[in-house]
Protein backbone atom coordinates (compact mmCIF):
# COMPACT_ATOMS: atom_id res chain seq x y z
CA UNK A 1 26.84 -56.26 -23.50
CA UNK A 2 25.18 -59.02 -25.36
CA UNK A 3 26.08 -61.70 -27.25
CA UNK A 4 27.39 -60.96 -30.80
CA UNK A 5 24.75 -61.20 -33.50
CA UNK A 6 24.55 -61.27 -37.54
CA UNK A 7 21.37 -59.34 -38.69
CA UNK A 8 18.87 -61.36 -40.34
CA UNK A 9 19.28 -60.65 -43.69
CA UNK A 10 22.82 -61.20 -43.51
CA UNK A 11 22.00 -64.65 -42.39
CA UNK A 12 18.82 -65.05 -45.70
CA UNK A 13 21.63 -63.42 -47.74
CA UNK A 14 24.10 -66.38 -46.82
CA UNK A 15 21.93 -69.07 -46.87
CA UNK A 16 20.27 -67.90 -50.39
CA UNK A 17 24.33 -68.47 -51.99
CA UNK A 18 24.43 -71.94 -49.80
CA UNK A 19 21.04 -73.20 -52.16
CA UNK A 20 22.75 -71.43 -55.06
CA UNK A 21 25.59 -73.87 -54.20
CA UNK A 22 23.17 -77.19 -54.21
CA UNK A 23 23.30 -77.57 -50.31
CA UNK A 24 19.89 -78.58 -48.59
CA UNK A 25 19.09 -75.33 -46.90
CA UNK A 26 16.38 -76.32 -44.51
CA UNK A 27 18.84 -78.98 -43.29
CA UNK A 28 21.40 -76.52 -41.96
CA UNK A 29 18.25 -74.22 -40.71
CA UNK A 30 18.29 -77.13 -38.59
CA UNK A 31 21.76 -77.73 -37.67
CA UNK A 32 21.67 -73.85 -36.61
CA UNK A 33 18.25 -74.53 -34.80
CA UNK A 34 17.24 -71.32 -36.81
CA UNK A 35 13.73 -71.35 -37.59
CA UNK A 36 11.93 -69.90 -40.58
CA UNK A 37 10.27 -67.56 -38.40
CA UNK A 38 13.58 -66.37 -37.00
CA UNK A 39 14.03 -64.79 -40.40
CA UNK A 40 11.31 -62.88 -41.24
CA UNK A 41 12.00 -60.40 -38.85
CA UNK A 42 13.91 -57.64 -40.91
CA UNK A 43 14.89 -55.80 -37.42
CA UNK A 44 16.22 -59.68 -36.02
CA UNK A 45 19.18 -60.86 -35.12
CA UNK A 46 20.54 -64.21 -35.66
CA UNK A 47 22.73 -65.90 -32.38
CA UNK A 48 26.85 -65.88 -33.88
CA UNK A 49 27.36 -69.60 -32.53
CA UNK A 50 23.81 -70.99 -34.29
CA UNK A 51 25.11 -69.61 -37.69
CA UNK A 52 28.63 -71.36 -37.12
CA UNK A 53 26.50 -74.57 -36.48
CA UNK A 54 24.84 -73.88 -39.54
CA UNK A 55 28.02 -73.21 -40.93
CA UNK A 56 30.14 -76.17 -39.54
CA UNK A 57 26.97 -78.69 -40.69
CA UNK A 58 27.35 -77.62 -44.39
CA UNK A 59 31.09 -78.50 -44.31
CA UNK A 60 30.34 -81.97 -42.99
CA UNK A 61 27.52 -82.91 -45.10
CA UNK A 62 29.08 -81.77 -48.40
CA UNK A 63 32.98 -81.15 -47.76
CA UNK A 64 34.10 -78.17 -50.49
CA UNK A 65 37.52 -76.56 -51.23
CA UNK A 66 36.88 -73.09 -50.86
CA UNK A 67 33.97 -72.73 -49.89
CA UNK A 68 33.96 -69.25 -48.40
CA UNK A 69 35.38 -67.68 -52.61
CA UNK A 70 32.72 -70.66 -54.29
CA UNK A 71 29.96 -68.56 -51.46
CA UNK A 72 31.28 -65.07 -52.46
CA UNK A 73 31.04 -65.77 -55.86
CA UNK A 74 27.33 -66.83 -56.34
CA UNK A 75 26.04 -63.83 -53.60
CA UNK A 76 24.59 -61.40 -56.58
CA UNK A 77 25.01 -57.81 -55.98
CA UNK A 78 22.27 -56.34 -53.61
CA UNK A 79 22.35 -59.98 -51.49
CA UNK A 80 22.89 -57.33 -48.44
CA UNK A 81 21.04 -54.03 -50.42
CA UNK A 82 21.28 -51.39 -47.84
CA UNK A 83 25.35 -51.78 -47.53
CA UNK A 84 25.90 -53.28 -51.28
CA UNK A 85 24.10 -50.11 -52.95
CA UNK A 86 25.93 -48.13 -50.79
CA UNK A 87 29.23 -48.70 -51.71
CA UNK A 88 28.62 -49.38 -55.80
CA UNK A 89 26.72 -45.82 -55.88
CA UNK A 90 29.87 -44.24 -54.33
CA UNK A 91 32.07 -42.11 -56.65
CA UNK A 92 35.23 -43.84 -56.19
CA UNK A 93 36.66 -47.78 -54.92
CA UNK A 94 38.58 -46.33 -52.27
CA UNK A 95 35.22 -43.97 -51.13
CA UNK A 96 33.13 -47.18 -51.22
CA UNK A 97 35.27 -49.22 -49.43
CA UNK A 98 34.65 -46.08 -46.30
CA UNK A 99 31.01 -46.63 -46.71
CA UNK A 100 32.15 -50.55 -46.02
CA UNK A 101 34.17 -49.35 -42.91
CA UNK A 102 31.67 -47.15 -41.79
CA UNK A 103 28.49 -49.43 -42.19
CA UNK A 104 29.66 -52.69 -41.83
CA UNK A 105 27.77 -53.00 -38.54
CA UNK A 106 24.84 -53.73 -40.58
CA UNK A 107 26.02 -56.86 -41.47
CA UNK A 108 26.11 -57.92 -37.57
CA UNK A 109 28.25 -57.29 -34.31
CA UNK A 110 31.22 -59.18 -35.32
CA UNK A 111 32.26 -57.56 -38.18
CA UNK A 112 34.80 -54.68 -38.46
CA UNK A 113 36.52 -52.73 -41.65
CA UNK A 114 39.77 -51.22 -41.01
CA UNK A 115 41.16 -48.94 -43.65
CA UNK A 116 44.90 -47.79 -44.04
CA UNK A 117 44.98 -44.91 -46.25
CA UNK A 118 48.22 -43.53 -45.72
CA UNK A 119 49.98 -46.20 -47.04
CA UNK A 120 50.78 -47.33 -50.29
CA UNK A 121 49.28 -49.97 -51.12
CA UNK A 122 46.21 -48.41 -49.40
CA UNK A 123 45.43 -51.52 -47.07
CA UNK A 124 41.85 -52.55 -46.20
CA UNK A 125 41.88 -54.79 -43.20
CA UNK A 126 38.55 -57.45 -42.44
CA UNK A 127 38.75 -58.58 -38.76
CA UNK A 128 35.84 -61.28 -40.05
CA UNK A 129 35.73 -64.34 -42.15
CA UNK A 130 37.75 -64.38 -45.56
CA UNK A 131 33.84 -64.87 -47.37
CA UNK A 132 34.01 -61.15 -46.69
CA UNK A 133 37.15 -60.06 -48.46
CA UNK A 134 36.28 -62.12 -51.90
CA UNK A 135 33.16 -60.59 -51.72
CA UNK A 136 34.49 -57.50 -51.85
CA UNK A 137 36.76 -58.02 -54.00
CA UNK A 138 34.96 -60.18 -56.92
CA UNK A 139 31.92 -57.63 -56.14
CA UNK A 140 34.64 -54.09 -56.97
CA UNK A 141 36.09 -55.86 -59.67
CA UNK A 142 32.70 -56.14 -61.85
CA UNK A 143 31.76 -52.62 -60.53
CA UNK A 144 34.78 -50.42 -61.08
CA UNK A 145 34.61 -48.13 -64.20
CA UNK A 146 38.51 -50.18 -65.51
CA UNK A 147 41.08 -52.05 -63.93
CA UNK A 148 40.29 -52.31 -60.26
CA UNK A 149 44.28 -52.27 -59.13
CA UNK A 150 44.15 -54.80 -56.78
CA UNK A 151 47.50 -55.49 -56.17
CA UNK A 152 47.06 -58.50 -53.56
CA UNK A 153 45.06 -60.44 -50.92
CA UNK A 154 45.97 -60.97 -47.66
CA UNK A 155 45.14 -63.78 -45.73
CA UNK A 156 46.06 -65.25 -42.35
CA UNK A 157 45.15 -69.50 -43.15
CA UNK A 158 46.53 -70.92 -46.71
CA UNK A 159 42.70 -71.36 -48.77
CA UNK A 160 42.42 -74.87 -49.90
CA UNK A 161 43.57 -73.88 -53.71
CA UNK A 162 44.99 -70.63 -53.66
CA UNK A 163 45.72 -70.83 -57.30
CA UNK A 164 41.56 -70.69 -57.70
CA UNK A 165 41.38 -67.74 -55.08
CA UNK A 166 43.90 -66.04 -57.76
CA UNK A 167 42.25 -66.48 -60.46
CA UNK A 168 38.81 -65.00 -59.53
CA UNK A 169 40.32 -62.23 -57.50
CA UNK A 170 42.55 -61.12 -60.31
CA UNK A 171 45.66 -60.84 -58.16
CA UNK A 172 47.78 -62.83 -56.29
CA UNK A 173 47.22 -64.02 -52.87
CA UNK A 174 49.60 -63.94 -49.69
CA UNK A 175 48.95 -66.01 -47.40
CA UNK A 176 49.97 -67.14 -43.43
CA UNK A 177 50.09 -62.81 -42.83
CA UNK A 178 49.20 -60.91 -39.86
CA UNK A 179 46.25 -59.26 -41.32
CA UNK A 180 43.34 -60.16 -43.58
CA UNK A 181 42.73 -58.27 -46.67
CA UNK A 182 43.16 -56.53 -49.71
CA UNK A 183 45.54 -53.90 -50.47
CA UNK A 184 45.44 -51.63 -53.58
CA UNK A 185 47.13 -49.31 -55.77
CA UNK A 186 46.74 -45.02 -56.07
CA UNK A 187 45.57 -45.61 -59.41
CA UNK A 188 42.91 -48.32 -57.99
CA UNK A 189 41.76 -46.17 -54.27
CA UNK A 190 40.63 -43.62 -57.05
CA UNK A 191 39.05 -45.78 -59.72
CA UNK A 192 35.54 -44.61 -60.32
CA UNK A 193 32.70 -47.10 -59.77
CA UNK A 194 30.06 -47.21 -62.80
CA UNK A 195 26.78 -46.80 -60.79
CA UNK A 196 28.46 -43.57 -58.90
CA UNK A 197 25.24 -41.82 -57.80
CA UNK A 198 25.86 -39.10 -55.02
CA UNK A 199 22.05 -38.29 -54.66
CA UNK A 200 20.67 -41.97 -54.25
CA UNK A 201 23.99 -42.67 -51.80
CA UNK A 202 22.50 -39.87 -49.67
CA UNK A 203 18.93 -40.98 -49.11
CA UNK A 204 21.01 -44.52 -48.40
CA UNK A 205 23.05 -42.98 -45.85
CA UNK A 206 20.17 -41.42 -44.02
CA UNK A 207 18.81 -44.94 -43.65
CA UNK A 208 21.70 -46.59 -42.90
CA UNK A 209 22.81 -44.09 -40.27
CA UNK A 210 19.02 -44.43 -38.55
CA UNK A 211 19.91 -48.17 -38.44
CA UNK A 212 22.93 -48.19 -37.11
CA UNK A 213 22.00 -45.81 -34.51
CA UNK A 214 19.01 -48.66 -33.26
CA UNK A 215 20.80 -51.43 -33.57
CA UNK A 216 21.24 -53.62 -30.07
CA UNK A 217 24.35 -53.37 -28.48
CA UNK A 218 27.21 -56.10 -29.45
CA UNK A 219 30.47 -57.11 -27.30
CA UNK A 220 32.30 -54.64 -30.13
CA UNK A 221 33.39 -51.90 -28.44
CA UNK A 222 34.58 -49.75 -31.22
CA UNK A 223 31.15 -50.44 -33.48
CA UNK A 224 29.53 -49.46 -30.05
CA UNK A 225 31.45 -46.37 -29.33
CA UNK A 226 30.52 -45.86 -33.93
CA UNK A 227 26.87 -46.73 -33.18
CA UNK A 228 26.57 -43.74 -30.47
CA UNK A 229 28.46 -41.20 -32.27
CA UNK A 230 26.55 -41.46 -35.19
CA UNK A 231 24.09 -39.33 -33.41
CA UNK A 232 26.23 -37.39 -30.92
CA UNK A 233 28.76 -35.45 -33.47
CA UNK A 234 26.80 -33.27 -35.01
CA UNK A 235 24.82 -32.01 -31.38
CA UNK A 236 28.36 -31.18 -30.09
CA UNK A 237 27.54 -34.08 -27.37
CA UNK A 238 30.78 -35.86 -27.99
CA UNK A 239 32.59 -35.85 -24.82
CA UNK A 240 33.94 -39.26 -23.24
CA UNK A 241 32.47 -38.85 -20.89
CA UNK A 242 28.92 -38.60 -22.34
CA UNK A 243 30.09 -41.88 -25.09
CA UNK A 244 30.84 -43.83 -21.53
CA UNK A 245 27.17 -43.01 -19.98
CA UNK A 246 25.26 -43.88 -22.90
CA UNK A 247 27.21 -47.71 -22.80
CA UNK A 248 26.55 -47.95 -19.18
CA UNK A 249 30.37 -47.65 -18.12
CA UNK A 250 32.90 -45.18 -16.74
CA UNK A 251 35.60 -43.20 -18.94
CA UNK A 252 38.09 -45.30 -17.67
CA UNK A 253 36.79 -48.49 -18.50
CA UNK A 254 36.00 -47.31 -22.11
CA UNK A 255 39.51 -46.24 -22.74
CA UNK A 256 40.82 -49.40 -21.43
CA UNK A 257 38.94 -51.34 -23.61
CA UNK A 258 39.42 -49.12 -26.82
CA UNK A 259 42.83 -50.02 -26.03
CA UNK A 260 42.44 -53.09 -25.71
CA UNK A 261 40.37 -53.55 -29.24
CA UNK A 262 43.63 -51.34 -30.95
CA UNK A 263 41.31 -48.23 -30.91
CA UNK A 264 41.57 -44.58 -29.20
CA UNK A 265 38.48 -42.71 -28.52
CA UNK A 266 40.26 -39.62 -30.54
CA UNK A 267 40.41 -41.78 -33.58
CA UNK A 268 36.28 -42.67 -33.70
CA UNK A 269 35.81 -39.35 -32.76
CA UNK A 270 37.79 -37.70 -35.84
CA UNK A 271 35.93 -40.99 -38.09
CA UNK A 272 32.86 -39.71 -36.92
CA UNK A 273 33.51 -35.94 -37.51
CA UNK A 274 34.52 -36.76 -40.71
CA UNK A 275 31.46 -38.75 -41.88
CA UNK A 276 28.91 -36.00 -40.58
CA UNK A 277 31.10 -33.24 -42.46
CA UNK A 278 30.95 -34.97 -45.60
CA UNK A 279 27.00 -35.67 -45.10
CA UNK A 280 27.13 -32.08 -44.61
CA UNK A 281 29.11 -30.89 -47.43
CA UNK A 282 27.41 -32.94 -49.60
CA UNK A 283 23.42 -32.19 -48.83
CA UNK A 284 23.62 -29.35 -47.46
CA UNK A 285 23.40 -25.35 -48.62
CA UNK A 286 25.39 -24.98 -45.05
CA UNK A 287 28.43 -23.27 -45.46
CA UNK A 288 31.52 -24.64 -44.40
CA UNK A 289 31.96 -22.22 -41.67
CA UNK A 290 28.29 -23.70 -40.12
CA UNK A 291 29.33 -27.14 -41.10
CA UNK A 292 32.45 -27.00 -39.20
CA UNK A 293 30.64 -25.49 -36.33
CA UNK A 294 28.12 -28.56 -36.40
CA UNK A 295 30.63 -30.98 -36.34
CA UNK A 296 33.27 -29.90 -33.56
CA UNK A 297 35.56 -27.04 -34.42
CA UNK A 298 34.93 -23.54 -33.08
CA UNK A 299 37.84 -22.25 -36.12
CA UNK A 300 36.83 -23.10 -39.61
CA UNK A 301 40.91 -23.12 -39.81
CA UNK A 302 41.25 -26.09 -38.10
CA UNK A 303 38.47 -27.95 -39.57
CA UNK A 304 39.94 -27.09 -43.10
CA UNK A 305 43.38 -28.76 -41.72
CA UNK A 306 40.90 -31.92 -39.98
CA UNK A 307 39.40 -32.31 -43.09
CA UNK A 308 42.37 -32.15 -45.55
CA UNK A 309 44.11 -34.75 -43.19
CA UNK A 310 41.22 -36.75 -43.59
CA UNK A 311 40.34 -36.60 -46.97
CA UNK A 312 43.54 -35.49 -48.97
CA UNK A 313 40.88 -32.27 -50.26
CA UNK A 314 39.78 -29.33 -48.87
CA UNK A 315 36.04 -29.13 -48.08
CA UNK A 316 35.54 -26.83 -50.77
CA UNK A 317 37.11 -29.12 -53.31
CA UNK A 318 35.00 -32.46 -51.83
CA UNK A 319 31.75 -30.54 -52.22
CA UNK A 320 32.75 -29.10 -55.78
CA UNK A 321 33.57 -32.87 -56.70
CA UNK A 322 29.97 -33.99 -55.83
CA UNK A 323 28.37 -31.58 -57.18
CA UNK A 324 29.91 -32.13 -60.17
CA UNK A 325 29.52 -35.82 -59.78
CA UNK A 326 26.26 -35.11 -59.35
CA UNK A 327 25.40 -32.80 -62.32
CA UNK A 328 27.14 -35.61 -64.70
């Protein structure tokens, strides 16, 4: 594995809302020892330790309480296009917040979306920098077709002011917790987004997914176990076994570290089944006999019971809803 990377327009995105801020941008180009021509790359990748450099220079030079929410909130929509216009062209919060979970590799190695459906609050966990959450969260709240439903953000280290994290979040803040995040109502996982557009969101996950599937390995091993199954689900090629050869390492030493991350190999395998069967559903004339055939199950029974765990609809009902979505 190699060392963990940000993609480069992650990195133009960030330092774009550093200028946008007043900061001297070539000057922490420097501190990073990134050069221009680092960046014009669209396939590069950016080194994790030069952009904290970059990072930890901006601090010194031009110390500013909250930094990460006064970042998040100049970073326009479309900063990061691919994985922005993804989730604001989903139907719902809660479904953009999967395209999040599912895509935020694009964004670089080190990042990783966890969502907690079942609960209530539905919880959506960041296991990266708190820049990430606000984001999300200022970004959902100007998107969503009424109240959002935020009901809090959760963060492991106080902000400097959390009174000014509150007020441009819209909720309050908890702080010194054991997860990073924001958790939501019922009412707010269902809130529709205003640019909902199922037929642009598929062209945009074709892209994404061919993206995902070329990007270099990281020292993640659950987005590397994601990055593979994106194209072994729906050729029935999703064996362990298989996952462990094509990451140069034995089934054993996969499940240890999956274990080790928090992960199970079931789990990404079910994630994955899921996103190909909704890809499916949604573009497809297949019917759901053939797309639960592509995706795993021999019994169109117990896809209907996968896929109603999954979802909370049966597959019927999710591709009624988008083609309705999609005729409004």
């Amino acid at each position: 594995m190699t060392a963990p990377t940000f993609a480069t327009g992650t990195v133009r995105g960030m330092l774009d809302a550093f200028g946008r801020l007043g900061h001297d941008v070539p000057a922490l180009m420097a501190a990073g020892a990134i050069a221009a021509k680092d960046l014009e790359d669209p396939d590069g990748r950016i080194s994790c330790a030069a952009f904290s450099r970059l990072w930890c220079a901006a601090q010194q030079r031009r110390p500013t309480p909250n930094l990460e929410l006064q970042l998040a909130a100049v970073t326009p929509l479309g900063a990061y296009p691919l994985l922005d216009y993804l989730i604001v062209t989903s139907a719902t919060v809660g479904e953009g917040l999967h395209q999040l979970a599912r895509h935020a590799q694009l964004t670089g190695a080190p990042v990783r979306v966890l969502i907690h459906e079942e609960e209530t609050p539905v919880r959506v966990v960041w296991e990266a920098a708190p820049y990430a959450v606000y984001l999300a969260a200022l970004h959902l709240r100007r998107e969503a077709d009424g109240p959002l439903g935020l009901e809090f953000v959760s963060l492991r280290e106080p902000p400097d002011e959390v009174r000014a994290v509150e007020e441009a979040v819209g909720c309050p803040v908890r702080v010194g917790a054991s997860w990073q995040g924001l958790a939501f109502s019922r009412e707010g996982w269902a809130r529709p987004l205003r640019r909902r557009d199922p037929a642009l969101q598929a062209v945009l996950e074709r892209h994404a997914a061919d993206i995902v599937a070329r990007l270099p390995p990281g020292d993640d091993v659950v987005a590397e176990v994601r990055r593979v199954l994106v194209r072994r689900t729906s050729r029935k090629d999703a064996r362990i076994g298989s996952i462990a050869r094509a990451l140069g390492t034995s089934t054993r030493s996969l499940q240890r570290r999956l274990a080790a991350a928090g992960a199970s190999y079931q789990e990404l395998l079910e994630q994955a089944r899921c996103d190909a069967a909704e890809r499916h559903l949604a573009e497809t004339a297949l019917s759901i006999a053939e797309v639960s055939w592509l995706v795993g199950y021999s019994e169109p029974s117990a896809f209907h019971r996968a896929f109603k765990r999954w979802r909370g609809v049966s597959p019927r009902s999710f591709r009624d809803g988008r083609r309705a979505a999609a005729a409004g």
